[in-house]
C-alpha atoms as a PDB file:
ATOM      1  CA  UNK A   1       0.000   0.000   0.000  1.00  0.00           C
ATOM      2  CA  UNK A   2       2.646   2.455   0.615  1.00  0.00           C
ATOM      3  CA  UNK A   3       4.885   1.931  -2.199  1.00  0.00           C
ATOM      4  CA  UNK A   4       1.246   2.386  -4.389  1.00  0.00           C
ATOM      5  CA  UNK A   5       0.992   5.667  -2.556  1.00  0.00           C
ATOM      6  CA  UNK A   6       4.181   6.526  -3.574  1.00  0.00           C
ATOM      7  CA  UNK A   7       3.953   5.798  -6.977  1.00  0.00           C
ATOM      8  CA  UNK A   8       0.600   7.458  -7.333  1.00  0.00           C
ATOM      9  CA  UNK A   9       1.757  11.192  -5.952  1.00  0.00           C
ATOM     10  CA  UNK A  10       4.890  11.082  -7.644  1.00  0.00           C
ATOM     11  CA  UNK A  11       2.914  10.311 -11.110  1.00  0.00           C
ATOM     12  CA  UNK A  12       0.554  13.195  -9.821  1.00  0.00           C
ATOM     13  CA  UNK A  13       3.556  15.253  -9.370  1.00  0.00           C
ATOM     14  CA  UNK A  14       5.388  14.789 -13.121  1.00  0.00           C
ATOM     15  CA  UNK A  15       2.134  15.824 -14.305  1.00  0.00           C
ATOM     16  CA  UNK A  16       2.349  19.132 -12.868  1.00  0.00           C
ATOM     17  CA  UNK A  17       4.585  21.593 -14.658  1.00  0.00           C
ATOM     18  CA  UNK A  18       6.930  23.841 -12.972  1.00  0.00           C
ATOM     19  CA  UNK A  19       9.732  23.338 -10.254  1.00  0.00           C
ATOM     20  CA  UNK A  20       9.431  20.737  -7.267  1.00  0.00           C
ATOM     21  CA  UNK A  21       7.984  22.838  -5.061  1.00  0.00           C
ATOM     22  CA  UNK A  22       5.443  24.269  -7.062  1.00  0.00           C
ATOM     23  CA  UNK A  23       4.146  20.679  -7.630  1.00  0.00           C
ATOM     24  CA  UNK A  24       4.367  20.461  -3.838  1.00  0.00           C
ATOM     25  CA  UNK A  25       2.134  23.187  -3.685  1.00  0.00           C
ATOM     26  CA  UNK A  26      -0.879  21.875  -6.141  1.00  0.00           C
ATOM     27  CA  UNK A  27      -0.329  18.684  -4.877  1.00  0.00           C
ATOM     28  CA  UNK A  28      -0.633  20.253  -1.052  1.00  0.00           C
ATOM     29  CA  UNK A  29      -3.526  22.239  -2.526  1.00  0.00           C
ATOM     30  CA  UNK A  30      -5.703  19.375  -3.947  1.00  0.00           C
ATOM     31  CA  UNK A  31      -5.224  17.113  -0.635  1.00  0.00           C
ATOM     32  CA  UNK A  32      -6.300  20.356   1.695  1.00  0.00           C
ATOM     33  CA  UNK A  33      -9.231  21.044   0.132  1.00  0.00           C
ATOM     34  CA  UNK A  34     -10.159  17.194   0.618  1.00  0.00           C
ATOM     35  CA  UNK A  35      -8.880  17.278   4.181  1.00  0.00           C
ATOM     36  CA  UNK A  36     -10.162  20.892   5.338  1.00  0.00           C
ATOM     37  CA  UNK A  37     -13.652  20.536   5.924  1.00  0.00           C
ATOM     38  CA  UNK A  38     -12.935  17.066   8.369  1.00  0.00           C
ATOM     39  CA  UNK A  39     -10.022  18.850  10.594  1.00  0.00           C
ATOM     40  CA  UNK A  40      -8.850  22.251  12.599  1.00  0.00           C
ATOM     41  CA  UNK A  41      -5.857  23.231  12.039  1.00  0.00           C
ATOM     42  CA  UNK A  42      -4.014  26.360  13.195  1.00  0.00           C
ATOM     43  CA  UNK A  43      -1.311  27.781  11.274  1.00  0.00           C
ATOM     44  CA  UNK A  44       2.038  28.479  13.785  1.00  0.00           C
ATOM     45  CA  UNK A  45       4.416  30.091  10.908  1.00  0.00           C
ATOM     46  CA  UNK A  46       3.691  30.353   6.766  1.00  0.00           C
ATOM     47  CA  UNK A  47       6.828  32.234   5.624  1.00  0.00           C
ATOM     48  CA  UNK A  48       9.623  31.738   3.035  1.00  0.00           C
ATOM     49  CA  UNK A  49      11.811  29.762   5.259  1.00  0.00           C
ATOM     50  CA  UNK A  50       9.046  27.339   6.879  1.00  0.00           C
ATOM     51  CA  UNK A  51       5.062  26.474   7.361  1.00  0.00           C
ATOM     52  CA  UNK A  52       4.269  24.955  10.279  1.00  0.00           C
ATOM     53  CA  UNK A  53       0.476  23.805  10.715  1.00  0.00           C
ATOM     54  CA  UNK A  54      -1.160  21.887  14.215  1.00  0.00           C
ATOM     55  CA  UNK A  55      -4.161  20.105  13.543  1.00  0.00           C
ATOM     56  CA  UNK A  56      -5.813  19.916  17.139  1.00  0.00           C
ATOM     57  CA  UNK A  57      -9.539  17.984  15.737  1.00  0.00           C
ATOM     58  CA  UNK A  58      -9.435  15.384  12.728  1.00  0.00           C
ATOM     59  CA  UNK A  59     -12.710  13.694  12.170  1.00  0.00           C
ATOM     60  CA  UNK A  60     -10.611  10.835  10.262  1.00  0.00           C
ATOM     61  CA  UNK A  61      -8.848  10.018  13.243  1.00  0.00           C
ATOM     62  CA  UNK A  62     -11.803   9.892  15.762  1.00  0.00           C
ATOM     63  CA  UNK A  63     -13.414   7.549  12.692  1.00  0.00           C
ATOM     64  CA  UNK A  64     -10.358   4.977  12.586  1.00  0.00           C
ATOM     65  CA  UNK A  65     -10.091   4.965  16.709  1.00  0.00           C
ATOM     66  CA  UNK A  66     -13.529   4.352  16.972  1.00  0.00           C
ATOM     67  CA  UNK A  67     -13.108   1.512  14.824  1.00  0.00           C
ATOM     68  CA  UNK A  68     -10.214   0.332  16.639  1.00  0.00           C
ATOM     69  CA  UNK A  69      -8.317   0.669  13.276  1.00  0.00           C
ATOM     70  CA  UNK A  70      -5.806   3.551  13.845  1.00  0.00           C
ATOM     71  CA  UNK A  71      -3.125   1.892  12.125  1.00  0.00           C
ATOM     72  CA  UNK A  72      -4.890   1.536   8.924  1.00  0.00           C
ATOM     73  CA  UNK A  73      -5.782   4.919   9.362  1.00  0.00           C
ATOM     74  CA  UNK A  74      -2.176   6.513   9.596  1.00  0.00           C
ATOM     75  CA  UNK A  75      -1.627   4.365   6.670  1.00  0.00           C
ATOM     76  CA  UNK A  76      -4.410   5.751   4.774  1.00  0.00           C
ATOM     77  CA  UNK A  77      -4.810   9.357   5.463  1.00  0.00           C
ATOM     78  CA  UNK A  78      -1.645   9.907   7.598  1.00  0.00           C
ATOM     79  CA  UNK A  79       1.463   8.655   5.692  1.00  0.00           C
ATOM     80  CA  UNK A  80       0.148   9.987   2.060  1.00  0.00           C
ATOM     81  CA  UNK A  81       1.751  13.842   3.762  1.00  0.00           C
ATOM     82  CA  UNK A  82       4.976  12.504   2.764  1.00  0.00           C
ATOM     83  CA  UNK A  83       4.218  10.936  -0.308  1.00  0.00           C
ATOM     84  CA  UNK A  84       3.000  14.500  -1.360  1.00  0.00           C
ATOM     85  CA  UNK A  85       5.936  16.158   0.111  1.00  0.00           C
ATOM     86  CA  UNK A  86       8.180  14.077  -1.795  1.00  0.00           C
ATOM     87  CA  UNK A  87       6.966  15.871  -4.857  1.00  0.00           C
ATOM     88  CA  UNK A  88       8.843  18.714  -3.633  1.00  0.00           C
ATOM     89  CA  UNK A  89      12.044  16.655  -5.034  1.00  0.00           C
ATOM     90  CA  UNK A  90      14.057  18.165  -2.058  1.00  0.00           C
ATOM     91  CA  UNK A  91      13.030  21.862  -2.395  1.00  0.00           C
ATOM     92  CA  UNK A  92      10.468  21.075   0.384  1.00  0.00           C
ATOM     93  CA  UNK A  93      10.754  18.381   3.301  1.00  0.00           C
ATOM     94  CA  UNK A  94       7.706  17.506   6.233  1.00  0.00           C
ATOM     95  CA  UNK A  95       9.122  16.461   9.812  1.00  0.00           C
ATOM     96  CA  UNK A  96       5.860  15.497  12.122  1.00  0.00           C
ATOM     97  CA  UNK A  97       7.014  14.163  15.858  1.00  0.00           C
ATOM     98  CA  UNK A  98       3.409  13.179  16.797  1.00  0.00           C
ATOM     99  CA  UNK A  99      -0.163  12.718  15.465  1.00  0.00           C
ATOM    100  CA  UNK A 100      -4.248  12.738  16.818  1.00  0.00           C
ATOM    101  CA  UNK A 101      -4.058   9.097  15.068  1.00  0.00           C
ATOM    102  CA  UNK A 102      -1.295   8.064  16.731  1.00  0.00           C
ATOM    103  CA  UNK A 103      -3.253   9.205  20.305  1.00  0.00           C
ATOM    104  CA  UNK A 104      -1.130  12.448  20.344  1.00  0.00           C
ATOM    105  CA  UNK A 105      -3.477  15.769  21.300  1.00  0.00           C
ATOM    106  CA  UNK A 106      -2.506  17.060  17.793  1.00  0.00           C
ATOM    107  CA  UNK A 107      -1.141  16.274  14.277  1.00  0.00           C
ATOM    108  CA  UNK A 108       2.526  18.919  14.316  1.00  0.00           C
ATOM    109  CA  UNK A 109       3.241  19.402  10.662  1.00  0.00           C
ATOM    110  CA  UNK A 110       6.688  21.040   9.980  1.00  0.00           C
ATOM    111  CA  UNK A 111       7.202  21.898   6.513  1.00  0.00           C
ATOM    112  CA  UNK A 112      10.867  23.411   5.665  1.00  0.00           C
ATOM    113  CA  UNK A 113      11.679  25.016   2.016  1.00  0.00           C
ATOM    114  CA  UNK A 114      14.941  24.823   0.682  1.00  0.00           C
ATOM    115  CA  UNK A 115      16.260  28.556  -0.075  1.00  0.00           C
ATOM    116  CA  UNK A 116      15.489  29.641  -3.953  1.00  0.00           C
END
């Protein structure tokens, strides 16, 4: 399943044109606007340099926990973040230390941008 996920957002990602971290950016784009409406999120930093995002509510994670599933759904909706940051081609890397799935009090998303 992960190597599928992997293939699939980096064949998402040659199909955008531009540099690495503009495809990072549709890419980003497209899975927000799925994601939004089912999470809060509070933006810590969105600069040049760095954007850093906490998501303190996901409804996917209270959905997997409830079914007793939260593995499957890191797997599903958790690990694809990285699959989409690796369209950045090294122009944009994700740390996160902790997650709601993972029974963490919030999802800590650290995105860093390689200077221009």
């Amino acid at each position: 399943m992960r190597g599928w996920s992997r293939q699939l957002f980096a064949a998402i990602g040659e199909g955008i044109e531009g540099r690495p971290r503009r495809k990072w950016a549709a890419l980003q784009a497209a899975w927000a606007e799925i994601s939004e409406p089912h999470v809060t999120a509070q933006i810590r930093r969105h600069d040049k340099e760095a954007f850093d995002i906490d998501v303190t509510q996901c409804r996917f994670a209270e959905f997997f926990r409830a079914l007793g599933e939260p593995d499957l759904g890191a797997l599903l909706v958790c690990e694809p973040d990285f699959d989409v940051t690796a369209a950045g081609g090294g122009e944009v890397s994700l740390t996160r230390d902790q997650t709601i799935m993972q029974g963490a009090p919030s999802c800590t998303f650290r995105y860093k941008f390689a200077p221009r």
